[in-house]
Protein backbone atom coordinates (compact mmCIF):
# COMPACT_ATOMS: atom_id res chain seq x y z
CA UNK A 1 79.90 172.02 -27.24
CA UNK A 2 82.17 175.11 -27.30
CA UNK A 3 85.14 173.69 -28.22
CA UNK A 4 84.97 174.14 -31.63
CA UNK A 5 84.91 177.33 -32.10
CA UNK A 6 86.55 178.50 -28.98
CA UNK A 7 89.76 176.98 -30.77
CA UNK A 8 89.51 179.54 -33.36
CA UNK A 9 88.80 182.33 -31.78
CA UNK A 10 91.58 184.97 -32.93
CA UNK A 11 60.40 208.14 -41.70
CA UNK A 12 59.12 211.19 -40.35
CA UNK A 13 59.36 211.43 -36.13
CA UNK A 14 57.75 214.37 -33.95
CA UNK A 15 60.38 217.01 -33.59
CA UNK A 16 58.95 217.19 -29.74
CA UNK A 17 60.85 215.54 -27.51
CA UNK A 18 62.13 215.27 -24.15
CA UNK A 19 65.29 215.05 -22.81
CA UNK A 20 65.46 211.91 -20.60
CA UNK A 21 67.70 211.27 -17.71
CA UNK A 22 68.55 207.52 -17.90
CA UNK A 23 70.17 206.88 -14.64
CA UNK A 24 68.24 209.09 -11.82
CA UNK A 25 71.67 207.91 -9.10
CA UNK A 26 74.47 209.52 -11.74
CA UNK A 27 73.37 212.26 -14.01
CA UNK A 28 76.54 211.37 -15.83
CA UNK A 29 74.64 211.49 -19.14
CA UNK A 30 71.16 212.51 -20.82
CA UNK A 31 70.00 210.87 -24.21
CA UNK A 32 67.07 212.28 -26.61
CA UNK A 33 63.80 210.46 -27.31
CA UNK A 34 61.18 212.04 -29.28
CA UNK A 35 57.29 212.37 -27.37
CA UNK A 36 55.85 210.40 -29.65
CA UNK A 37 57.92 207.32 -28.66
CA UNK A 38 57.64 207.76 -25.08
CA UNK A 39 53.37 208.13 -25.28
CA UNK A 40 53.46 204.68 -27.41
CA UNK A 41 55.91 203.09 -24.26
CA UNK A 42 54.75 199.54 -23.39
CA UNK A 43 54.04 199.24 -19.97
CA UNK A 44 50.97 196.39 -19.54
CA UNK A 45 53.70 194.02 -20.76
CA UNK A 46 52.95 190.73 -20.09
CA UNK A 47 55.82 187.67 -19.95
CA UNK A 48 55.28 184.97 -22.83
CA UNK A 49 57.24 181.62 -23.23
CA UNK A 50 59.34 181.44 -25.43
CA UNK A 51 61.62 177.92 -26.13
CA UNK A 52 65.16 178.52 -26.04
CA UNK A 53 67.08 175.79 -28.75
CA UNK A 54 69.71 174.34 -26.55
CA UNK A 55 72.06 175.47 -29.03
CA UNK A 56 71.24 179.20 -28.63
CA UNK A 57 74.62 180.02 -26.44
CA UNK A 58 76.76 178.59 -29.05
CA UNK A 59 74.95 180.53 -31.74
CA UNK A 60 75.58 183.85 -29.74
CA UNK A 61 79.29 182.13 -29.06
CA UNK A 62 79.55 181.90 -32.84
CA UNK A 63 78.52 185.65 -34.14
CA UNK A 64 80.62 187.32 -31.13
CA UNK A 65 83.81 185.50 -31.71
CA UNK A 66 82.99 186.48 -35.53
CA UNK A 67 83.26 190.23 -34.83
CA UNK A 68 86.59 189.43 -33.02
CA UNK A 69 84.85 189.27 -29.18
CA UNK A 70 86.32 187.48 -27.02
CA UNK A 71 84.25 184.45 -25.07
CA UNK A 72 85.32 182.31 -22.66
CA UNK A 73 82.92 179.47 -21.46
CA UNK A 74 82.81 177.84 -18.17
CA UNK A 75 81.10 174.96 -16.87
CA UNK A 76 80.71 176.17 -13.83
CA UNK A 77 81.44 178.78 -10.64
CA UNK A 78 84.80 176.83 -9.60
CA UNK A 79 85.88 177.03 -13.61
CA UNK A 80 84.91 180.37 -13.77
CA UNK A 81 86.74 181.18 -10.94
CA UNK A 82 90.03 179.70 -12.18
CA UNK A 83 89.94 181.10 -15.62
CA UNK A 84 88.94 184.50 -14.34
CA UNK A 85 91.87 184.59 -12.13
CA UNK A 86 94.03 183.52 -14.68
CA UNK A 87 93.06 185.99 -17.21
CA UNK A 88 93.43 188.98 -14.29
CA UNK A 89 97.38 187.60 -13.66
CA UNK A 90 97.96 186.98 -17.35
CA UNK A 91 97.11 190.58 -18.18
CA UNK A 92 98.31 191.66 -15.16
CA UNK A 93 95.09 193.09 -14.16
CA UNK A 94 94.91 194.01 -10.71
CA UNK A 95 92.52 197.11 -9.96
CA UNK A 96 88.60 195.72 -10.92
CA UNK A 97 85.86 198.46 -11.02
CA UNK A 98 83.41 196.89 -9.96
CA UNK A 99 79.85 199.15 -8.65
CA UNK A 100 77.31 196.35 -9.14
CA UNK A 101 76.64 194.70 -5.11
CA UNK A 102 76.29 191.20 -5.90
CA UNK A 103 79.53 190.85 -8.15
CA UNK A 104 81.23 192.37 -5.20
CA UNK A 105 79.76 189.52 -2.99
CA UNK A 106 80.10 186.86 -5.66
CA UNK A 107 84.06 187.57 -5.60
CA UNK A 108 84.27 187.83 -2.05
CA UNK A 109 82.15 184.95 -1.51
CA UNK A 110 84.39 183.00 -3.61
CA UNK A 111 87.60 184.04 -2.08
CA UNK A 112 89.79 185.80 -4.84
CA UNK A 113 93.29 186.63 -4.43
CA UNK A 114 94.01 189.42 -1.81
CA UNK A 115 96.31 191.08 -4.98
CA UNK A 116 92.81 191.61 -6.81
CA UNK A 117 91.68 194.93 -5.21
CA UNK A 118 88.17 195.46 -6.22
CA UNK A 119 87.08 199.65 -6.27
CA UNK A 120 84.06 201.28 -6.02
CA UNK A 121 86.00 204.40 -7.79
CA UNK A 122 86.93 204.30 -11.33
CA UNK A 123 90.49 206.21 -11.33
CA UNK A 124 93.49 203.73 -11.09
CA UNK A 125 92.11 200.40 -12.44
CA UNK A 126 92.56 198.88 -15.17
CA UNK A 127 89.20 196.42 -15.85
CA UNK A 128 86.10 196.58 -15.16
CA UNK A 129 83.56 193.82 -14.21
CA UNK A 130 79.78 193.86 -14.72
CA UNK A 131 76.93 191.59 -15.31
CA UNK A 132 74.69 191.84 -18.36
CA UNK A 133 70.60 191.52 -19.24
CA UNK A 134 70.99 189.78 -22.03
CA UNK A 135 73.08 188.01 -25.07
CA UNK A 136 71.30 188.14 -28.31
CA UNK A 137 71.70 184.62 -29.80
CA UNK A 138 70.96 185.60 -33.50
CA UNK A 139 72.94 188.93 -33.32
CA UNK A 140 76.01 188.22 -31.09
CA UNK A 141 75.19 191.74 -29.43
CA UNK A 142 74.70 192.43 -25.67
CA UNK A 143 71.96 194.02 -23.59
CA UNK A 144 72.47 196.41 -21.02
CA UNK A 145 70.67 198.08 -18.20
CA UNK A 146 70.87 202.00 -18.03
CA UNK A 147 73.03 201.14 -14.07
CA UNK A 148 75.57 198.10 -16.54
CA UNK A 149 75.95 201.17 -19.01
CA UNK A 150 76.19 204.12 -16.23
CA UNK A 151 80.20 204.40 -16.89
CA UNK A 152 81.21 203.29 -19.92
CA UNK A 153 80.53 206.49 -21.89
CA UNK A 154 83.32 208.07 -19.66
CA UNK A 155 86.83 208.81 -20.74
CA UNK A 156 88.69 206.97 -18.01
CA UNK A 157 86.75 204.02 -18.08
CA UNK A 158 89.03 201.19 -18.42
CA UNK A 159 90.28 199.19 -21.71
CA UNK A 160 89.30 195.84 -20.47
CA UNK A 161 85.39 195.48 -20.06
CA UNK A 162 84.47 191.91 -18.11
CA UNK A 163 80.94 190.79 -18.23
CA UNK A 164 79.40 188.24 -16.55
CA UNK A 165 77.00 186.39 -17.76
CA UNK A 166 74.75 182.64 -17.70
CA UNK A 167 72.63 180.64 -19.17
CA UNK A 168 69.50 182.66 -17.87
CA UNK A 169 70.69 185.72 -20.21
CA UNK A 170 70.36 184.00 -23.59
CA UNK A 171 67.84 185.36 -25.92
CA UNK A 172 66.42 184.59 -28.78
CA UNK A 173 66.42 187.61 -30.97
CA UNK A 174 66.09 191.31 -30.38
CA UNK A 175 62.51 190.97 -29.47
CA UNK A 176 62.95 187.82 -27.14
CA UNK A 177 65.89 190.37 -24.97
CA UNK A 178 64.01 193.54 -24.70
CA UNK A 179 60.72 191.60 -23.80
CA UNK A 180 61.56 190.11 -20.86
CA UNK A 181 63.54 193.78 -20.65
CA UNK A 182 60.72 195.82 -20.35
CA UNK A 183 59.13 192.85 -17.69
CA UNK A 184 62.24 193.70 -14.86
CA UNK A 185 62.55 197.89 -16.16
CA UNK A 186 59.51 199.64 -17.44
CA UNK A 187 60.47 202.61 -17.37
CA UNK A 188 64.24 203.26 -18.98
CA UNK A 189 65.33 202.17 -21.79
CA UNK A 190 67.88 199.19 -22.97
CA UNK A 191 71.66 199.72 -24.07
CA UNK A 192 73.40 198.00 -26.69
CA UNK A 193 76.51 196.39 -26.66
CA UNK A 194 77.72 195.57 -30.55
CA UNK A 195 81.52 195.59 -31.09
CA UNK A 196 80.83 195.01 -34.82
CA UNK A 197 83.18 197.39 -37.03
CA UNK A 198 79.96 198.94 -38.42
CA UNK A 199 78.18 200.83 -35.88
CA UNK A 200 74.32 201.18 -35.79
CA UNK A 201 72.28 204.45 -34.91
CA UNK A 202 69.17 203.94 -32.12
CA UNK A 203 67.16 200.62 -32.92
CA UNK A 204 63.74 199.71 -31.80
CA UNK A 205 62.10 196.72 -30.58
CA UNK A 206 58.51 196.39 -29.60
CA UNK A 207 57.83 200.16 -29.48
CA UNK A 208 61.04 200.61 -27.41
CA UNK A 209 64.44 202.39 -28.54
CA UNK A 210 67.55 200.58 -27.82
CA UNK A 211 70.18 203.28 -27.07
CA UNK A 212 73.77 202.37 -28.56
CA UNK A 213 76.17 201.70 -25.60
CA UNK A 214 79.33 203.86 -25.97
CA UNK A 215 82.77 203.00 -24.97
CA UNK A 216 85.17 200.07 -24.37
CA UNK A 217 84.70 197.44 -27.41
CA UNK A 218 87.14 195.12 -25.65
CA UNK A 219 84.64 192.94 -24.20
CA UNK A 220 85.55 189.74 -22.49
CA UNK A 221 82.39 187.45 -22.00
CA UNK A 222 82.80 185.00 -19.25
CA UNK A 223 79.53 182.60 -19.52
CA UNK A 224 79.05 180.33 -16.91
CA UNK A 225 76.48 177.23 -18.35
CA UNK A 226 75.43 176.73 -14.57
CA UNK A 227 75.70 179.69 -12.57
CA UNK A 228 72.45 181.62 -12.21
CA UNK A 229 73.38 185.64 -12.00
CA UNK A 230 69.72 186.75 -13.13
């Protein structure tokens, strides 16, 4: 299914606000959000279905690779094993940041090379590896969580961005990601990831701002069709 285009892949606010620590772990950063957001927040959310086209991971495929991202699909965990590796060795990346647990499981579990070091602390690498909430089919944008965003606002965090990501983080639209957003985090607020040349100021989506994630824009999506990292 991916073939194709893998080959060619080359209004008046409340001046009253609050200043709102996204990440209570690392005060690394604060962002702004007016009171009169933050008293509308949605927090009896409720989950509703919504039917995911089959062709909704090429469509996000499509728009990404159109604003010069960079997606590489897998079939499966032993694929995304071997192409991952072979990315790391052809780039001669060798020092992964990596401060999400289970990705430091998932690449022990599967046995990487022992010239992979995998670090906790950001000096000295050279890519980083992290999963995602969500990829916006209709948009070709990303969705972060305020602990996927924590370190890419800083200076030294590295060039090449990894992220992780599977079937289960396809949505629709903007609506679709930061609904089922608000079901697993109430209370922060969703990062965006668009590498598009032109970039966008804070959006909203169901009452909720969508804070613009800063940093790296080369991001390399590795999308595994039947791993499960939700």
């Amino acid at each position: 299914m991916f073939s194709n285009i893998l080959h060619n892949q080359n209004s008046s606010k409340s001046h009253e606000g609050v200043e709102l620590d996204t990440d209570s772990s690392k005060k690394l950063y604060t962002t702004y959000v007016p009171r009169d957001i933050l008293e509308n927040e949605i927090y009896n959310h409720t989950k509703t279905y919504v039917e995911i086209p089959h062709d909704a991971d090429l469509n996000f495929a499509q728009k990404f690779i159109d604003k010069e991202g960079k997606f590489i699909y897998c079939a499966d965990k032993n694929e995304l094993k071997e192409k991952l590796i072979h990315f790391l060795i052809m780039n001669n990346l060798t020092r992964a940041f990596v401060w999400e647990d289970s990705i430091v499981r998932l690449i022990k579990d599967e046995q990487f090379p022992s010239h992979l070091k995998i670090d906790r602390v950001i000096d000295s690498t050279n890519v980083a590896i992290s999963f995602c909430e969500g990829l916006v089919s209709d948009e070709g944008t990303i969705i972060l969580n305020p602990n996927q965003n924590r370190f890419r606002p800083l200076d030294n965090f590295p060039e090449y961005h990894i992220i992780l990501a599977s079937k289960g983080q396809v949505k629709l639209n903007m609506d679709h990601a930061v609904s089922d957003f608000i079901l697993k985090h109430q209370e922060v607020f969703p990062f965006i990831i668009d590498i598009s040349k032109e970039e966008k100021s804070t959006r909203f989506a169901l009452n909720k701002p969508i804070l613009i994630s800063r940093g790296t824009k080369r991001i390399f999506i590795f999308y595994c069709e039947e791993c499960c990292f939700e």
